[in-house]
PDB file of N, CA and C in Angstrom:
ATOM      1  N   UNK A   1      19.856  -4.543   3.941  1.00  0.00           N
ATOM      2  CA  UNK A   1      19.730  -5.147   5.238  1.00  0.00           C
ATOM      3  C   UNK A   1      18.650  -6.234   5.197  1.00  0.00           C
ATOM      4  N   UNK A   2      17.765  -5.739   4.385  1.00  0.00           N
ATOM      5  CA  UNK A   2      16.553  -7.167   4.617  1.00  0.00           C
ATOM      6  C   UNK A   2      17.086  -8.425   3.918  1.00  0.00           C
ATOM      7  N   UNK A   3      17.807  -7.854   2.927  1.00  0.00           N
ATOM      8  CA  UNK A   3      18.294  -9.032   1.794  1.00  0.00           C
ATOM      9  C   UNK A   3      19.118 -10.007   2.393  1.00  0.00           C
ATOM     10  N   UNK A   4      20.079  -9.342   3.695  1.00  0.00           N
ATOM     11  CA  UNK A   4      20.633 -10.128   4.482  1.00  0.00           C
ATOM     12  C   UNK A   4      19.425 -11.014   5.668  1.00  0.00           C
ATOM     13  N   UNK A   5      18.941 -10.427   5.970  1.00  0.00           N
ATOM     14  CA  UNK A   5      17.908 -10.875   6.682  1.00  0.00           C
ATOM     15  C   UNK A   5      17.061 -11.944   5.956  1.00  0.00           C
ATOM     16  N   UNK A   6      16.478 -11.873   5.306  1.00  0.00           N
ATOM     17  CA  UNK A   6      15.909 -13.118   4.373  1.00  0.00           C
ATOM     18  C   UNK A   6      16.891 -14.367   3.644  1.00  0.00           C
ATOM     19  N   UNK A   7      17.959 -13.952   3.725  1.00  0.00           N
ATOM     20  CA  UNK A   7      18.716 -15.234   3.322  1.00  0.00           C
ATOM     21  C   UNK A   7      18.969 -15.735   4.396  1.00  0.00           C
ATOM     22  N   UNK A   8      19.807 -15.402   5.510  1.00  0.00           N
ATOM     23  CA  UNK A   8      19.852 -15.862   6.735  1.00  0.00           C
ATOM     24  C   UNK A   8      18.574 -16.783   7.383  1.00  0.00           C
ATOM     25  N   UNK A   9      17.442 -16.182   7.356  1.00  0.00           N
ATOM     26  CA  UNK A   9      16.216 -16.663   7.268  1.00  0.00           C
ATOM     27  C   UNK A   9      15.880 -17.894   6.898  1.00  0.00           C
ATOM     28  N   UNK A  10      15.952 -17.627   5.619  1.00  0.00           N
ATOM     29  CA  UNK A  10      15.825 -18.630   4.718  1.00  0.00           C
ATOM     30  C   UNK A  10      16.653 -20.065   4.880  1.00  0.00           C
ATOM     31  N   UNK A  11      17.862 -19.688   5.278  1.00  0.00           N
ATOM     32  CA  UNK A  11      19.446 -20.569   5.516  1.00  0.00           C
ATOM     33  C   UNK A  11      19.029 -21.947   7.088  1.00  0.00           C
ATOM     34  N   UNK A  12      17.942 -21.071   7.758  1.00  0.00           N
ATOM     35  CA  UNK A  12      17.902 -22.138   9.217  1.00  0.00           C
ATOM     36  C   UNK A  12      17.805 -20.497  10.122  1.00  0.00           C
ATOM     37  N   UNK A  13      18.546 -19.770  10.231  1.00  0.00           N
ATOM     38  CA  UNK A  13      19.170 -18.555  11.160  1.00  0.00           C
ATOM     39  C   UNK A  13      17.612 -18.138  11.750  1.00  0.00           C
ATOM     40  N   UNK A  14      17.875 -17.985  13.247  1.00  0.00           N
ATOM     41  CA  UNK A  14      17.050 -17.742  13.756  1.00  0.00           C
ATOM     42  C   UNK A  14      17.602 -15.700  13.787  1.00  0.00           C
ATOM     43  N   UNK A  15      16.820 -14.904  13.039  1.00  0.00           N
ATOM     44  CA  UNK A  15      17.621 -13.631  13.604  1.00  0.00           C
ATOM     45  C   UNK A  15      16.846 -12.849  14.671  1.00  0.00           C
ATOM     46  N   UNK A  16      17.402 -12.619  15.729  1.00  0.00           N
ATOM     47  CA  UNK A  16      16.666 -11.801  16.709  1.00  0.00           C
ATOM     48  C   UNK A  16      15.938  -9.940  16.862  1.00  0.00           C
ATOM     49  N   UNK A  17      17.286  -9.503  15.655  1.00  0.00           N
ATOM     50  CA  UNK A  17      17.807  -8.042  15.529  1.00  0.00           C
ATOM     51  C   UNK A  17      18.491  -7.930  14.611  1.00  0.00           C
ATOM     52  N   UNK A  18      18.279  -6.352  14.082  1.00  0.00           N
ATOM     53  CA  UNK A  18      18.794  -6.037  12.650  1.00  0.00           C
ATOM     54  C   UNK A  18      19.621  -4.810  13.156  1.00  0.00           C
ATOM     55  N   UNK A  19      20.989  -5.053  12.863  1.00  0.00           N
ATOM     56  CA  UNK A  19      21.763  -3.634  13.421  1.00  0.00           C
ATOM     57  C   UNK A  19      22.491  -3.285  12.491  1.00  0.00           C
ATOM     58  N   UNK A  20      22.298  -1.405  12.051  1.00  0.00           N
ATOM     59  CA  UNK A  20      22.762  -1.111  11.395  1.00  0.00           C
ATOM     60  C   UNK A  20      24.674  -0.360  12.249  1.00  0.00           C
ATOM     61  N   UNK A  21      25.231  -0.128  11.556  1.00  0.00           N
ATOM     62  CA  UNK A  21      26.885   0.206  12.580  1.00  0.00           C
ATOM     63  C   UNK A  21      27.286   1.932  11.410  1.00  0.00           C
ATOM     64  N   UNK A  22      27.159   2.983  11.829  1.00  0.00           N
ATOM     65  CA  UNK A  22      27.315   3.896  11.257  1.00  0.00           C
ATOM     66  C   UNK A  22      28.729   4.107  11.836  1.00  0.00           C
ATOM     67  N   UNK A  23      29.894   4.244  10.313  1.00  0.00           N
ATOM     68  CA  UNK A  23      30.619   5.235  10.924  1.00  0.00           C
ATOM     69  C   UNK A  23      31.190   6.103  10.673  1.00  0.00           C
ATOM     70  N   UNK A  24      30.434   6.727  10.253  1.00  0.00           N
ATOM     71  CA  UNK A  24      29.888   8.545  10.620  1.00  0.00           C
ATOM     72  C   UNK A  24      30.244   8.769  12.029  1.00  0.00           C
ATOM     73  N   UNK A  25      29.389   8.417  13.141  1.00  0.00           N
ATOM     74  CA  UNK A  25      29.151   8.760  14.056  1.00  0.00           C
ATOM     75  C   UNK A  25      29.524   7.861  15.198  1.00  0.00           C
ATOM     76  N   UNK A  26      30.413   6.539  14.685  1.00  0.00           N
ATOM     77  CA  UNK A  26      30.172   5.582  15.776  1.00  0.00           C
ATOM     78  C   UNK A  26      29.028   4.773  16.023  1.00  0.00           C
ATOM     79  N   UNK A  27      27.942   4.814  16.032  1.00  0.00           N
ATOM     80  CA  UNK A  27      27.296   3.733  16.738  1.00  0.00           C
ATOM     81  C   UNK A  27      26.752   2.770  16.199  1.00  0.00           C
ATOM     82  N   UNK A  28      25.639   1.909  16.706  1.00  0.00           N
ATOM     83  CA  UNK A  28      25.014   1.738  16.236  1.00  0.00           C
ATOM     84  C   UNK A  28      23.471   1.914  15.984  1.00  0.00           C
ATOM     85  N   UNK A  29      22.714   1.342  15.215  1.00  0.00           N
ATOM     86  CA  UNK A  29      21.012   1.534  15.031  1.00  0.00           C
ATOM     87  C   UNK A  29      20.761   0.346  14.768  1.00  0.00           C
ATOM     88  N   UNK A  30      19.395   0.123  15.442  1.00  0.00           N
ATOM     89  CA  UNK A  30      18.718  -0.910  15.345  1.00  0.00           C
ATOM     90  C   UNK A  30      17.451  -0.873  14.762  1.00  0.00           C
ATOM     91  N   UNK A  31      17.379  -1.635  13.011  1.00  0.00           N
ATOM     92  CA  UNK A  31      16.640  -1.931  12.600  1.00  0.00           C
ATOM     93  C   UNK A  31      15.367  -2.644  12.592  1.00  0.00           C
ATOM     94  N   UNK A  32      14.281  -2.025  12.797  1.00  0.00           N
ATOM     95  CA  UNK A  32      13.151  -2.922  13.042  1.00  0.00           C
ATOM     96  C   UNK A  32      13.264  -4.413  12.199  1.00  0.00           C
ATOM     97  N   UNK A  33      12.360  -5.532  12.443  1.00  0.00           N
ATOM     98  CA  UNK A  33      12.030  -6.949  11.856  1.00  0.00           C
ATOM     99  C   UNK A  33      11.393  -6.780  10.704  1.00  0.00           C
ATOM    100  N   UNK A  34      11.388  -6.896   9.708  1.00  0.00           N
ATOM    101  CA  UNK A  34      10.604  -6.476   8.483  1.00  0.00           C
ATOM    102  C   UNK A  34       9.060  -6.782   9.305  1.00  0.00           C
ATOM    103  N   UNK A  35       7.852  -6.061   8.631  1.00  0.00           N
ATOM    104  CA  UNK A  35       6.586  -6.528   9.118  1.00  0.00           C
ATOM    105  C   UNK A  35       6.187  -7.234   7.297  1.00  0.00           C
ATOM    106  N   UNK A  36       4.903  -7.806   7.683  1.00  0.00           N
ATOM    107  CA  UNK A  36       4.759  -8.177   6.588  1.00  0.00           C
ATOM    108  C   UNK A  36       4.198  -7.318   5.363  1.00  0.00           C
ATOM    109  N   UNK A  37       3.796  -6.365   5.600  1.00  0.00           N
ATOM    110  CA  UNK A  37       3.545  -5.555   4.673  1.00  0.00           C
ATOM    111  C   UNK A  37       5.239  -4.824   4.016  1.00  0.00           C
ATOM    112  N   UNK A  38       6.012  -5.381   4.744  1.00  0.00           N
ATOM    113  CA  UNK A  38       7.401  -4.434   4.506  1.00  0.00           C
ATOM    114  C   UNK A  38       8.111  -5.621   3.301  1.00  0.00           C
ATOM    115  N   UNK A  39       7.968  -6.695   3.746  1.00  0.00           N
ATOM    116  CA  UNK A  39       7.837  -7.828   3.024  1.00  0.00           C
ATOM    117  C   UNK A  39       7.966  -8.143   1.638  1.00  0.00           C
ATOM    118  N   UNK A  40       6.285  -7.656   1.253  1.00  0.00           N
ATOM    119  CA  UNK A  40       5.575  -7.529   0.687  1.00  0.00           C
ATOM    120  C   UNK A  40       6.428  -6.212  -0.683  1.00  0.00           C
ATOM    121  N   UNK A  41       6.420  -5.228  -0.019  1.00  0.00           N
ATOM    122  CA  UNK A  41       6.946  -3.822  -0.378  1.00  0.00           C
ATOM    123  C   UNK A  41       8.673  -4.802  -1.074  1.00  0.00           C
ATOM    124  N   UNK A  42       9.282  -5.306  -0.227  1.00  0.00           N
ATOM    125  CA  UNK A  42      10.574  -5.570  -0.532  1.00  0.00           C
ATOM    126  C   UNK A  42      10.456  -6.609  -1.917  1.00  0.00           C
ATOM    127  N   UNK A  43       9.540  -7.404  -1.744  1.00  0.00           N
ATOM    128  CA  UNK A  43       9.393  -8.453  -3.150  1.00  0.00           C
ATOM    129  C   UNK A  43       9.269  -7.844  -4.819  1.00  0.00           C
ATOM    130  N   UNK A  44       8.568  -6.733  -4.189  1.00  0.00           N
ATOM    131  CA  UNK A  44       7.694  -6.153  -5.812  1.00  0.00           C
ATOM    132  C   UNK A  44       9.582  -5.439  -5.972  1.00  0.00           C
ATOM    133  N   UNK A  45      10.158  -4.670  -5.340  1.00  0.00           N
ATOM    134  CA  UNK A  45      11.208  -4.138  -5.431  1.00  0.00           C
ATOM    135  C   UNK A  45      12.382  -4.982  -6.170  1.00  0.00           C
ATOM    136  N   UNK A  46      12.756  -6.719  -5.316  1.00  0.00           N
ATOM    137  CA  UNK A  46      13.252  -7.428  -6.381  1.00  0.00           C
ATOM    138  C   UNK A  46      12.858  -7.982  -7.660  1.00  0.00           C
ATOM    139  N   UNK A  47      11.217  -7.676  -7.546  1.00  0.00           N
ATOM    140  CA  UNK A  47      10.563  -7.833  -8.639  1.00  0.00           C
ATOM    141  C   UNK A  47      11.078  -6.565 -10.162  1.00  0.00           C
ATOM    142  N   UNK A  48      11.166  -5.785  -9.467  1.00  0.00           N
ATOM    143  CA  UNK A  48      11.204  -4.391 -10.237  1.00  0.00           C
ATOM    144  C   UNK A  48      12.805  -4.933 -10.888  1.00  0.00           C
ATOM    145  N   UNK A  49      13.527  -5.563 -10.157  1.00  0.00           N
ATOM    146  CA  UNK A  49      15.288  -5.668 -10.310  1.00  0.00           C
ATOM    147  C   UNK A  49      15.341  -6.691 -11.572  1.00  0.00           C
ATOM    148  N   UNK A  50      14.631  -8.060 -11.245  1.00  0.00           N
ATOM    149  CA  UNK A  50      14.580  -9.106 -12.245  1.00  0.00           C
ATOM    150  C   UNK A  50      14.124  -8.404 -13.607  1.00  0.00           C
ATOM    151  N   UNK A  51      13.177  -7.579 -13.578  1.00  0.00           N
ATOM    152  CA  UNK A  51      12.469  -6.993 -14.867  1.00  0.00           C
ATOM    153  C   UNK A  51      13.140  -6.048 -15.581  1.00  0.00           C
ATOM    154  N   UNK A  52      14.073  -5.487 -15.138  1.00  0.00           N
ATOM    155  CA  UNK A  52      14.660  -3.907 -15.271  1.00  0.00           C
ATOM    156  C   UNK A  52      15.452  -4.028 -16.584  1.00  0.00           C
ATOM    157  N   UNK A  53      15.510  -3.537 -18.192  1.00  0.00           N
ATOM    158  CA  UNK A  53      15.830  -3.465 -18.776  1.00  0.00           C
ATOM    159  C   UNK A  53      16.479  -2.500 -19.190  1.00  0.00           C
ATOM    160  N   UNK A  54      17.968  -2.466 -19.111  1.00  0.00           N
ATOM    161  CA  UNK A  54      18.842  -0.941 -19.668  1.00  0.00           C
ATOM    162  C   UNK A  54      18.720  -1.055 -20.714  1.00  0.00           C
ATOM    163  N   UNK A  55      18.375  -1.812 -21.748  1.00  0.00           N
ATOM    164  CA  UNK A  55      18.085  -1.249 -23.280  1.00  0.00           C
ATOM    165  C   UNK A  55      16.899  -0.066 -23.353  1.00  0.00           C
ATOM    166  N   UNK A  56      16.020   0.002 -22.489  1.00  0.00           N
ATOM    167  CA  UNK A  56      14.245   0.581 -22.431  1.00  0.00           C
ATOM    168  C   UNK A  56      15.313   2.046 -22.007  1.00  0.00           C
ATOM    169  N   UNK A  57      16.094   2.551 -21.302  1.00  0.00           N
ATOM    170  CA  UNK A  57      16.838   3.577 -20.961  1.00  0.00           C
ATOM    171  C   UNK A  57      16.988   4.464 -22.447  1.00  0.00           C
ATOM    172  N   UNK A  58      17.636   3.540 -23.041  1.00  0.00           N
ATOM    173  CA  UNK A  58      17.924   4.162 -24.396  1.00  0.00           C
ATOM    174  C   UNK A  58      17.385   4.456 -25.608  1.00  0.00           C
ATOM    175  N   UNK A  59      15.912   4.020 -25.297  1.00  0.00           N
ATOM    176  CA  UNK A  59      14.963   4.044 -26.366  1.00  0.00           C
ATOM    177  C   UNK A  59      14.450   5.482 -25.793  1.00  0.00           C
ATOM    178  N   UNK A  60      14.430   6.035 -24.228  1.00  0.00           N
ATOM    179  CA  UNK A  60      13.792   7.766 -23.912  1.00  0.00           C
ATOM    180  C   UNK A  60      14.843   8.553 -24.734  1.00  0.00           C
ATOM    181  N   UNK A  61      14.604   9.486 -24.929  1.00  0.00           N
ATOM    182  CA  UNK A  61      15.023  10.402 -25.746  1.00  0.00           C
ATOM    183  C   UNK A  61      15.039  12.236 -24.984  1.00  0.00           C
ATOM    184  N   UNK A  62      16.247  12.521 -24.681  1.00  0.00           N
ATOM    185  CA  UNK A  62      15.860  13.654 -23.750  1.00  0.00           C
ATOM    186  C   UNK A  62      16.613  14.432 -24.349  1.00  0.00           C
ATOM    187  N   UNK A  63      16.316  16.012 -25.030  1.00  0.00           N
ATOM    188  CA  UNK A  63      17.290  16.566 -25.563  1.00  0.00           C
ATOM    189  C   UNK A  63      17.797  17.541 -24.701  1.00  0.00           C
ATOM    190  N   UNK A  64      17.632  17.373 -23.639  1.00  0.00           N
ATOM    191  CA  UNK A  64      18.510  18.322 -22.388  1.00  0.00           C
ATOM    192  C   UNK A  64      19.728  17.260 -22.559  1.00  0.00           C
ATOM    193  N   UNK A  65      19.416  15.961 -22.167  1.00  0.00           N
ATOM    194  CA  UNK A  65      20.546  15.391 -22.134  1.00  0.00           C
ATOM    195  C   UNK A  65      21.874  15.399 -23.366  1.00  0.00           C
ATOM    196  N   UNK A  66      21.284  15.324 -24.413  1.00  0.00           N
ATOM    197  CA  UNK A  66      21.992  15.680 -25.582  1.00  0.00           C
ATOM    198  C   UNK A  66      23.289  16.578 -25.328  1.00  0.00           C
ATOM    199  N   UNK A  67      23.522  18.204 -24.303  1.00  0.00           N
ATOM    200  CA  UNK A  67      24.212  18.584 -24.582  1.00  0.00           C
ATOM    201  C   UNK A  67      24.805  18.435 -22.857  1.00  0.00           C
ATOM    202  N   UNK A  68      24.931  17.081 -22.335  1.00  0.00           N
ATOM    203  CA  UNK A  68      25.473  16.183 -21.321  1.00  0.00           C
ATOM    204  C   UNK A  68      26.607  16.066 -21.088  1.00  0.00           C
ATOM    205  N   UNK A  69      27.316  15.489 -20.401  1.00  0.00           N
ATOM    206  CA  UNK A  69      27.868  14.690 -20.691  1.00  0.00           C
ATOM    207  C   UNK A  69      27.592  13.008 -20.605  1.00  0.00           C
ATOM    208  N   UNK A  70      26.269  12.995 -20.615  1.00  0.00           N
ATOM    209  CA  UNK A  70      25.855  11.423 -21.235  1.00  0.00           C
ATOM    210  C   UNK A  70      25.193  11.417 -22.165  1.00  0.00           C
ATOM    211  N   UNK A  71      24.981  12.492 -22.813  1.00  0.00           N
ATOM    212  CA  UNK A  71      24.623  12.549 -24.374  1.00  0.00           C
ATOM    213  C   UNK A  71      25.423  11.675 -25.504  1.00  0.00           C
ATOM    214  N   UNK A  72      26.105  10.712 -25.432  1.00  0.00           N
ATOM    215  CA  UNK A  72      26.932   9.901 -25.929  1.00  0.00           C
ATOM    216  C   UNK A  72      26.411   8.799 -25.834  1.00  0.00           C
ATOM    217  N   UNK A  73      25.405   8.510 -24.716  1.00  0.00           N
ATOM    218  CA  UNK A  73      25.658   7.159 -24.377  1.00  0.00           C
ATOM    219  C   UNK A  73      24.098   6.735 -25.818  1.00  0.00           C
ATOM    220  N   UNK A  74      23.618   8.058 -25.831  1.00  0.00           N
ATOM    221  CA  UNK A  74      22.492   8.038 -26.821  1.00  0.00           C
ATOM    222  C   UNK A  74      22.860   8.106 -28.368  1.00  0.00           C
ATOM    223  N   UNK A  75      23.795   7.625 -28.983  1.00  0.00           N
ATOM    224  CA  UNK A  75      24.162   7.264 -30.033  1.00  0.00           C
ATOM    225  C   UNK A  75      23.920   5.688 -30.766  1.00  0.00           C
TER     226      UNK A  75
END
């Protein structure tokens, strides 16, 4: 939801409200405005995304996993 919110943002879009539409239950929810500390929190997160290496996955070594069924993927 923020990711939509910051491009929109970013684009000109003035956004007033963030609504989430569950349907589960029908309705909707209304998402607070990011604050800036939420911001903040959301950057290091795409930060974490740009950095994220699935090779570093396969270098842990877990021998629970071994008798997995993703014990394969560790070959």
């Amino acid at each position: 939801m923020y990711a939509q919110y910051f491009c929109l943002t970013e684009m000109g879009y003035v956004v007033k409200k963030l609504i989430l539409r569950s349907l589960q239950d029908n309705k909707n929810y209304e998402i607070p405005i990011p604050t800036n500390k939420e911001m903040i929190e959301f950057e290091k997160v795409i930060q974490e995304i740009l950095l994220f290496n699935p090779q570093e996955l396969l270098n842990n070594h877990c021998p629970k996993c071994d008798e997995s069924i993703y014990g394969v993927l560790s070959w």
